[in-house]
PDB file of N, CA and C in Angstrom:
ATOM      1  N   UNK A   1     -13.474 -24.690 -46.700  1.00  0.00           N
ATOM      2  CA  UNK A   1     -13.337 -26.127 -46.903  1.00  0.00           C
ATOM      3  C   UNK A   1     -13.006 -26.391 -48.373  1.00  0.00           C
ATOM      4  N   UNK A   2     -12.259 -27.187 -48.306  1.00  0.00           N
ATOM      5  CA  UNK A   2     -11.768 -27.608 -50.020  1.00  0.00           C
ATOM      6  C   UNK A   2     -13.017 -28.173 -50.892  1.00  0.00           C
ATOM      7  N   UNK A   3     -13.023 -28.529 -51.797  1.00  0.00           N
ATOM      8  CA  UNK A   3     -13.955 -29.309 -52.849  1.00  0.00           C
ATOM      9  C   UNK A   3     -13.799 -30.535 -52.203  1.00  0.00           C
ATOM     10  N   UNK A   4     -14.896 -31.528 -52.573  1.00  0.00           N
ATOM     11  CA  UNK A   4     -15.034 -33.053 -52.035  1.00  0.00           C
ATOM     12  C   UNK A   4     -13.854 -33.589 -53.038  1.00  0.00           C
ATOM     13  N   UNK A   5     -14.032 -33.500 -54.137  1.00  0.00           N
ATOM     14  CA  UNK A   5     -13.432 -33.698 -54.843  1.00  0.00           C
ATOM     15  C   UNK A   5     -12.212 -33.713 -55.118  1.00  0.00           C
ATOM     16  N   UNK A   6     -11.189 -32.922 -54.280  1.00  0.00           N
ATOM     17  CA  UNK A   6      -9.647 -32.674 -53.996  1.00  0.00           C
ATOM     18  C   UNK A   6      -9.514 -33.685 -52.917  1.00  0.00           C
ATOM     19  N   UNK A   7     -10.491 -33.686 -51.952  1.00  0.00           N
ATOM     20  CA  UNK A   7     -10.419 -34.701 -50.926  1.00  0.00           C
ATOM     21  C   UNK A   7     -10.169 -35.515 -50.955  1.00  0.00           C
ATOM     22  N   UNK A   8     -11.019 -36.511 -51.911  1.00  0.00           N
ATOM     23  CA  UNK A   8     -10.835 -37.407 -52.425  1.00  0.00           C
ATOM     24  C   UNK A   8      -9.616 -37.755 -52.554  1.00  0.00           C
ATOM     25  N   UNK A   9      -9.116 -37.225 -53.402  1.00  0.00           N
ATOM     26  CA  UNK A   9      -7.418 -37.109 -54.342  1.00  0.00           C
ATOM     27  C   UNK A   9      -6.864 -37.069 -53.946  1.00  0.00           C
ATOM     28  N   UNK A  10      -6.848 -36.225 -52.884  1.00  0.00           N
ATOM     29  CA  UNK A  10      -5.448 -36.328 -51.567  1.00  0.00           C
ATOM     30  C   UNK A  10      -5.890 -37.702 -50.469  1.00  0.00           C
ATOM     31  N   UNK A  11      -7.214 -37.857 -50.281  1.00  0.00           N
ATOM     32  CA  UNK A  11      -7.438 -38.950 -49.612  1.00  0.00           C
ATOM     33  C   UNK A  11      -7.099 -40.390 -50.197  1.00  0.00           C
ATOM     34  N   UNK A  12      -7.116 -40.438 -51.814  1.00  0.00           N
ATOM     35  CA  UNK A  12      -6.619 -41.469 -52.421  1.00  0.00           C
ATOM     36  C   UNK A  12      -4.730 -41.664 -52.942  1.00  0.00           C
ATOM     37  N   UNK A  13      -4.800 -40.460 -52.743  1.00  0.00           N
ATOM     38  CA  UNK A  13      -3.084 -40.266 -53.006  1.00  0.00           C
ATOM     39  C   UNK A  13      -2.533 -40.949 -51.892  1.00  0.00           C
ATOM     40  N   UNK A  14      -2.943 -40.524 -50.428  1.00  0.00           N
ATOM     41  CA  UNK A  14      -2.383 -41.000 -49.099  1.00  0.00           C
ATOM     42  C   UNK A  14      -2.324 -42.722 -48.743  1.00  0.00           C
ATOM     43  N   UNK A  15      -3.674 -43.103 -49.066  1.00  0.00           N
ATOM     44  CA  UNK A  15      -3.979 -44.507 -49.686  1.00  0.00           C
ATOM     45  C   UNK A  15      -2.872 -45.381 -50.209  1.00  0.00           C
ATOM     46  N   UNK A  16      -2.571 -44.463 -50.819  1.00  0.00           N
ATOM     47  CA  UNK A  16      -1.859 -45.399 -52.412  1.00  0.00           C
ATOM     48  C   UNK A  16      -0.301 -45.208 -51.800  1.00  0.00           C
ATOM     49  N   UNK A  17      -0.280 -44.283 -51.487  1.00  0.00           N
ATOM     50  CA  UNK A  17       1.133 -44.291 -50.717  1.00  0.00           C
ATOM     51  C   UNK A  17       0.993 -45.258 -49.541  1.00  0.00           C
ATOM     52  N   UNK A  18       0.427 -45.505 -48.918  1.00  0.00           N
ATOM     53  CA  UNK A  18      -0.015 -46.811 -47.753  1.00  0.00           C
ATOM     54  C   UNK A  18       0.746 -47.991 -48.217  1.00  0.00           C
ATOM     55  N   UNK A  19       0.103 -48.043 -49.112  1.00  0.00           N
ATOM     56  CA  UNK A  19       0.111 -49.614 -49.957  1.00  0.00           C
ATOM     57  C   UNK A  19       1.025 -50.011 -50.741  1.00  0.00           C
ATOM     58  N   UNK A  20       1.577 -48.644 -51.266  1.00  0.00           N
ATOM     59  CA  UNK A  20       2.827 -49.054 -51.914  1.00  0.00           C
ATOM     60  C   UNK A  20       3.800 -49.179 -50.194  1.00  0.00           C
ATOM     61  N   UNK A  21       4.288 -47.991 -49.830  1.00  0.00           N
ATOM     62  CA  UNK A  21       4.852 -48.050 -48.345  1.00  0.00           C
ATOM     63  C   UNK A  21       5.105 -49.849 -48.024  1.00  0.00           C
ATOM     64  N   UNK A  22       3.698 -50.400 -47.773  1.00  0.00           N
ATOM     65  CA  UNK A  22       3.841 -51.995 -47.354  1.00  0.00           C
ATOM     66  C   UNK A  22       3.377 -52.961 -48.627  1.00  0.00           C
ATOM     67  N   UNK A  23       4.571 -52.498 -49.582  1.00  0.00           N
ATOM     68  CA  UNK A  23       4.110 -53.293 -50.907  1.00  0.00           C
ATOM     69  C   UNK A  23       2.774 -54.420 -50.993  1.00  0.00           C
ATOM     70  N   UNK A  24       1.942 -53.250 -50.954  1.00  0.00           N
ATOM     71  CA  UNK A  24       0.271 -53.808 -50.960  1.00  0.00           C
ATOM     72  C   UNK A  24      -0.375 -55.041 -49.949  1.00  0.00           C
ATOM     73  N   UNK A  25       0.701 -54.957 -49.054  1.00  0.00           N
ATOM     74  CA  UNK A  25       0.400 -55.950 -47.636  1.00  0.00           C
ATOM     75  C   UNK A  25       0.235 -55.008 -46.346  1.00  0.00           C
ATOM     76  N   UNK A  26      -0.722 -53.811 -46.216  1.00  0.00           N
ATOM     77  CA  UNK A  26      -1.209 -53.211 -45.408  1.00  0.00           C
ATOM     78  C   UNK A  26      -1.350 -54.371 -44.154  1.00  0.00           C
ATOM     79  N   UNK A  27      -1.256 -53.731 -43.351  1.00  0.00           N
ATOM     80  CA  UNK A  27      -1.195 -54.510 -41.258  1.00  0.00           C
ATOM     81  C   UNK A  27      -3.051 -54.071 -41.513  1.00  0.00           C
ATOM     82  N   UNK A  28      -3.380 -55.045 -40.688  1.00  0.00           N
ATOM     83  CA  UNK A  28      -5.003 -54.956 -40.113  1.00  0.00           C
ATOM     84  C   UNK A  28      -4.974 -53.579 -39.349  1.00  0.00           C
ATOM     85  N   UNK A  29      -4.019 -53.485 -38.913  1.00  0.00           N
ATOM     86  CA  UNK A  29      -4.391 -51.810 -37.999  1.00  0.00           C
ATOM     87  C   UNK A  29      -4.486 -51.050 -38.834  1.00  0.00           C
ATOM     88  N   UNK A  30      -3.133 -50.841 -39.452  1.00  0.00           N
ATOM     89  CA  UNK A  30      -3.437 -49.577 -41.244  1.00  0.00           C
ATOM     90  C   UNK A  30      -4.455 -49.698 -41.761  1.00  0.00           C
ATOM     91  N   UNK A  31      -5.454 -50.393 -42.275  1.00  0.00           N
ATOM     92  CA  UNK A  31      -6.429 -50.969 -42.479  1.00  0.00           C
ATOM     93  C   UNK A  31      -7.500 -50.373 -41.535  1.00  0.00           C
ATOM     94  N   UNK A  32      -7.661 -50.688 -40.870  1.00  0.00           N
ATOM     95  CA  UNK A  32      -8.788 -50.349 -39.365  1.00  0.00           C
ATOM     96  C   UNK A  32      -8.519 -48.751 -39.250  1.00  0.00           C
ATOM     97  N   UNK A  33      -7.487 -48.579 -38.831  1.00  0.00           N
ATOM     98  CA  UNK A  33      -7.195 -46.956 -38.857  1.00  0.00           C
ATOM     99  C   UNK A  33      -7.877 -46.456 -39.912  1.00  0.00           C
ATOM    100  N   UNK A  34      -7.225 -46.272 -41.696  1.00  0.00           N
ATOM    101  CA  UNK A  34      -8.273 -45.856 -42.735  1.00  0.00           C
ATOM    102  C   UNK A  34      -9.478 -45.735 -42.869  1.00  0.00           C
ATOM    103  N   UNK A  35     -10.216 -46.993 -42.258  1.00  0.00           N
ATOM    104  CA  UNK A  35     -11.533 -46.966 -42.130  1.00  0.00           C
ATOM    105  C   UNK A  35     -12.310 -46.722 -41.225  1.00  0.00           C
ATOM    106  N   UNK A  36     -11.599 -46.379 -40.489  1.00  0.00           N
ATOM    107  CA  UNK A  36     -12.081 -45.353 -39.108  1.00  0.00           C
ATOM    108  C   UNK A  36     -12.436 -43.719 -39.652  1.00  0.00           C
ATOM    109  N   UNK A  37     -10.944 -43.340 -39.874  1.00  0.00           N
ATOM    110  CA  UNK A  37     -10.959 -42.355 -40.580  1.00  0.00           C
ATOM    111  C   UNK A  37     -11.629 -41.710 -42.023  1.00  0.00           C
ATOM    112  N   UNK A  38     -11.746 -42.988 -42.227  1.00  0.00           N
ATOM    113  CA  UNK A  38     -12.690 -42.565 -43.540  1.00  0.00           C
ATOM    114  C   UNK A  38     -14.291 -42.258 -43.106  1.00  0.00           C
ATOM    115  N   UNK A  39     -14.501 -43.192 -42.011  1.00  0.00           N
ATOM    116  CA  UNK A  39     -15.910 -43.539 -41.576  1.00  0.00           C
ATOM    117  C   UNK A  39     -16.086 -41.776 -40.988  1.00  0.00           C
ATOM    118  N   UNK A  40     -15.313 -41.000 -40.121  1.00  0.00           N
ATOM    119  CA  UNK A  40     -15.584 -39.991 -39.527  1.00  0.00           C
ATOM    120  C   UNK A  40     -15.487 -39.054 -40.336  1.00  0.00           C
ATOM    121  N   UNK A  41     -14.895 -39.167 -41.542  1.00  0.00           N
ATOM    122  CA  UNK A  41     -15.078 -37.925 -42.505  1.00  0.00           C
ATOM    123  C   UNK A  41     -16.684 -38.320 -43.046  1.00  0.00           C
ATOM    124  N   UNK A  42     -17.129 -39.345 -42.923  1.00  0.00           N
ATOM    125  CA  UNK A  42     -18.186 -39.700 -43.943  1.00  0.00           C
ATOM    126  C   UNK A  42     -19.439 -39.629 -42.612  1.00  0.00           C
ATOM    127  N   UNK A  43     -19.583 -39.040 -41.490  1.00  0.00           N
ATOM    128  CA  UNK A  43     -20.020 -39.413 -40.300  1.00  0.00           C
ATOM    129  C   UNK A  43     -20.393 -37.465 -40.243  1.00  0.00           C
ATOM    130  N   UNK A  44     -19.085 -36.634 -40.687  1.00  0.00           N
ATOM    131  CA  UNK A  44     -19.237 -35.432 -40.354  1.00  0.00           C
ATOM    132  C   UNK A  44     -20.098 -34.681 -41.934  1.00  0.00           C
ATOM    133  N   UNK A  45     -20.184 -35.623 -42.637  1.00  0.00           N
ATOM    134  CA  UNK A  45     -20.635 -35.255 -44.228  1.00  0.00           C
ATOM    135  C   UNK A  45     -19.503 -34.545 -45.054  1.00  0.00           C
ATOM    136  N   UNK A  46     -18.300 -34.648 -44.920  1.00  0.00           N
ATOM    137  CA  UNK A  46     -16.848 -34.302 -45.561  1.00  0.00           C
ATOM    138  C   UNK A  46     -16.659 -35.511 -47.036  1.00  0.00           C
ATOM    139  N   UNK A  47     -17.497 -36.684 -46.732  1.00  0.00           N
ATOM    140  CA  UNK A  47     -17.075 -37.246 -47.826  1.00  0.00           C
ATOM    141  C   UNK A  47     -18.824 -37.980 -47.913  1.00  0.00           C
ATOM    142  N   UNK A  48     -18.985 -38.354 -49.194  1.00  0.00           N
ATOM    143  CA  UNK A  48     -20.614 -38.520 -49.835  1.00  0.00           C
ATOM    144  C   UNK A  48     -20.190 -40.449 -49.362  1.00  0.00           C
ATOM    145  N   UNK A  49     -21.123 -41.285 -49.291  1.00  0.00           N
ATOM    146  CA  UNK A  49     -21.181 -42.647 -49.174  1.00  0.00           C
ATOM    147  C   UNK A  49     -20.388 -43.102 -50.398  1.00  0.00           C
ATOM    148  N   UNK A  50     -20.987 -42.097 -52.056  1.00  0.00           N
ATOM    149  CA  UNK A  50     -20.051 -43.118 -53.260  1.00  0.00           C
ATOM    150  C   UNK A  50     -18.363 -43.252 -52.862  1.00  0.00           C
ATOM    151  N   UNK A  51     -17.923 -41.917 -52.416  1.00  0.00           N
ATOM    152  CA  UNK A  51     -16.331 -41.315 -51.941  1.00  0.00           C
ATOM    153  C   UNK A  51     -15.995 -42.429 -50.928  1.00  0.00           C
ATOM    154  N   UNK A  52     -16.516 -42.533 -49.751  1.00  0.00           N
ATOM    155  CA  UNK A  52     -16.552 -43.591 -48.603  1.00  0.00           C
ATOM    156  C   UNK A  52     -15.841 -44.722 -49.665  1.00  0.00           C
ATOM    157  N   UNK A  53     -17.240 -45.594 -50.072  1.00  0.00           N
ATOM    158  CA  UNK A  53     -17.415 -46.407 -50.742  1.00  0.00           C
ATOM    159  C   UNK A  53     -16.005 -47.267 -51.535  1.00  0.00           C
ATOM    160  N   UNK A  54     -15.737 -46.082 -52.084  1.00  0.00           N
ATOM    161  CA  UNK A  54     -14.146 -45.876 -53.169  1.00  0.00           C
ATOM    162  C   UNK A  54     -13.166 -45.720 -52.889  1.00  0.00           C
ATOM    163  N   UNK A  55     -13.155 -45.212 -51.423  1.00  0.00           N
ATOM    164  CA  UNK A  55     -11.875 -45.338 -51.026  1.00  0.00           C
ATOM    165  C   UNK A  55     -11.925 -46.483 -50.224  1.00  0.00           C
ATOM    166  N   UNK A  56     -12.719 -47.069 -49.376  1.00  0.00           N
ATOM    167  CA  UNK A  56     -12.866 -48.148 -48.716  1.00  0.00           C
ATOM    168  C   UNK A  56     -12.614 -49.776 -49.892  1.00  0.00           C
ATOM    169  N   UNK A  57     -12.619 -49.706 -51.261  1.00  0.00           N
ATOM    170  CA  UNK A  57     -12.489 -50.339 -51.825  1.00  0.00           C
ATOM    171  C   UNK A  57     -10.863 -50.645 -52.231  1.00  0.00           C
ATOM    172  N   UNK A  58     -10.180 -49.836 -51.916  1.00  0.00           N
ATOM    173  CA  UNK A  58      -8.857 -49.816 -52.120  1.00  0.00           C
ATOM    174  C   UNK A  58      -7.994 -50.518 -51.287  1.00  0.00           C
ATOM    175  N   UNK A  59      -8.854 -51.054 -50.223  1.00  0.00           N
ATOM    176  CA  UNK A  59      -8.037 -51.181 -49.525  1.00  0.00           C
ATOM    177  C   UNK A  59      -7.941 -53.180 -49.222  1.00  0.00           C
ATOM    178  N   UNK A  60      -8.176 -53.853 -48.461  1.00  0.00           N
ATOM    179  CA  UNK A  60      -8.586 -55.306 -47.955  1.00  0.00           C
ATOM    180  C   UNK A  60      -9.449 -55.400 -46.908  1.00  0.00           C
ATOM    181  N   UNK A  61     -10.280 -56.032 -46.855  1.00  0.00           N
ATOM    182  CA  UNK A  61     -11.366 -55.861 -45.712  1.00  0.00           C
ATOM    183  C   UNK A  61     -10.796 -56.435 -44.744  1.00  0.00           C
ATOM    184  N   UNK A  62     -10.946 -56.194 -43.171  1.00  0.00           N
ATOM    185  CA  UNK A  62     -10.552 -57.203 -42.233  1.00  0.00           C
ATOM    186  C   UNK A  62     -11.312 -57.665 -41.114  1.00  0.00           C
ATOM    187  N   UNK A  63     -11.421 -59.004 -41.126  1.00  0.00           N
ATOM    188  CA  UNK A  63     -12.329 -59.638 -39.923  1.00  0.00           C
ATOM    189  C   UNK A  63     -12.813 -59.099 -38.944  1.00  0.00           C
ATOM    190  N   UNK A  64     -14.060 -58.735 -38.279  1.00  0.00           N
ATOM    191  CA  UNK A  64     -14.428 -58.355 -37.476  1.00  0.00           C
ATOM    192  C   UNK A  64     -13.674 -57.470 -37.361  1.00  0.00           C
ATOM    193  N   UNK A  65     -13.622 -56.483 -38.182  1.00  0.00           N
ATOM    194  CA  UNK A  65     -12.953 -54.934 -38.016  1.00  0.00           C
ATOM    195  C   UNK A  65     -14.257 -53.747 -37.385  1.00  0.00           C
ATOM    196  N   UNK A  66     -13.599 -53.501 -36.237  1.00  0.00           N
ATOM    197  CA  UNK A  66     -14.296 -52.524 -35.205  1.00  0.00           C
ATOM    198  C   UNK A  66     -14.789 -51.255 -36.073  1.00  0.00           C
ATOM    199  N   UNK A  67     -14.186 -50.622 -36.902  1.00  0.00           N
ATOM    200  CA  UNK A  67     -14.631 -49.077 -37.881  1.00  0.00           C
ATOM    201  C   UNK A  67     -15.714 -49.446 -38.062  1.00  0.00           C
ATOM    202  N   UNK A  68     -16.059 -50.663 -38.828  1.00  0.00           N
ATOM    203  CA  UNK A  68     -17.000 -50.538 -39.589  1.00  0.00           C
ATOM    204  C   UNK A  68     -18.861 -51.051 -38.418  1.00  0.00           C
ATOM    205  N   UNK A  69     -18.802 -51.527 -37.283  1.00  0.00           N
ATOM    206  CA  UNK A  69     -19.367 -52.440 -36.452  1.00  0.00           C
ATOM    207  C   UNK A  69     -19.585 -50.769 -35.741  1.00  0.00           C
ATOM    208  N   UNK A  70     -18.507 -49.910 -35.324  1.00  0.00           N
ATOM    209  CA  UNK A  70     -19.001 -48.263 -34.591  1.00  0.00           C
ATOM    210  C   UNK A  70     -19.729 -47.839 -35.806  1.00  0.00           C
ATOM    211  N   UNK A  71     -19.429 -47.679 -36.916  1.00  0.00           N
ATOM    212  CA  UNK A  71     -20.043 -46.310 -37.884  1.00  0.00           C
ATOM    213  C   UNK A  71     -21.332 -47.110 -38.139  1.00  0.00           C
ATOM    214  N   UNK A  72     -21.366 -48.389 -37.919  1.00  0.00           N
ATOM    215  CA  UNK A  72     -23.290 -49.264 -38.627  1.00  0.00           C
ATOM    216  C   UNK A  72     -23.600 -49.104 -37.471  1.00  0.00           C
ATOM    217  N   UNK A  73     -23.084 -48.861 -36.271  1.00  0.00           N
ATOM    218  CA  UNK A  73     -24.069 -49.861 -35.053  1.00  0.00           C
ATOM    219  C   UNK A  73     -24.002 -51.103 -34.760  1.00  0.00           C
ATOM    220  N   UNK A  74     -23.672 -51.569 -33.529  1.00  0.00           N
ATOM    221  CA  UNK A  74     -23.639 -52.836 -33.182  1.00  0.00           C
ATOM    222  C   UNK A  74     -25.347 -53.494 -33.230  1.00  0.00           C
ATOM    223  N   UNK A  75     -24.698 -54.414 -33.539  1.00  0.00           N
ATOM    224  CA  UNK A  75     -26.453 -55.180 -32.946  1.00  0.00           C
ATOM    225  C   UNK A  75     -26.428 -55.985 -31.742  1.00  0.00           C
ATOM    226  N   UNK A  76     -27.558 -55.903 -30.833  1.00  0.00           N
ATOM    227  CA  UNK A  76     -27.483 -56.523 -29.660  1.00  0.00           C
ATOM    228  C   UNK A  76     -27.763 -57.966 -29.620  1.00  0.00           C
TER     229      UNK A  76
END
């Protein structure tokens, strides 16, 4: 397994290419997707909560976005 730390870098490189890609107007799905994906690296212990955290900040939050409602738990 690589360093967390390369992860990161390539996980923030991919990011950044996202955003430039849709000159920083990411779709709610691109969005939802990332943070899905981020959530299951951070779910399998591949990335620490600060890493999560930082890359999830890069991005725009979106309304009642499902990633984040699976990786907390719904409430009944």
């Amino acid at each position: 397994m690589r360093p967390k730390n390369e992860i990161e870098d390539e996980l923030h490189y991919r990011i950044m290419q996202d955003l430039e890609y849709y000159n920083s107007q990411l779709p709610d799905t691109v969005i939802i997707a990332w943070r899905a994906y981020l959530g299951a690296l951070l779910e399998w212990n591949i990335l620490s909560i600060k890493t999560y955290d930082k890359l999830v900040k890069l991005m725009p939050s979106v309304e009642d976005d499902p990633s984040i409602s699976i990786l907390s738990g719904r409430e009944n």
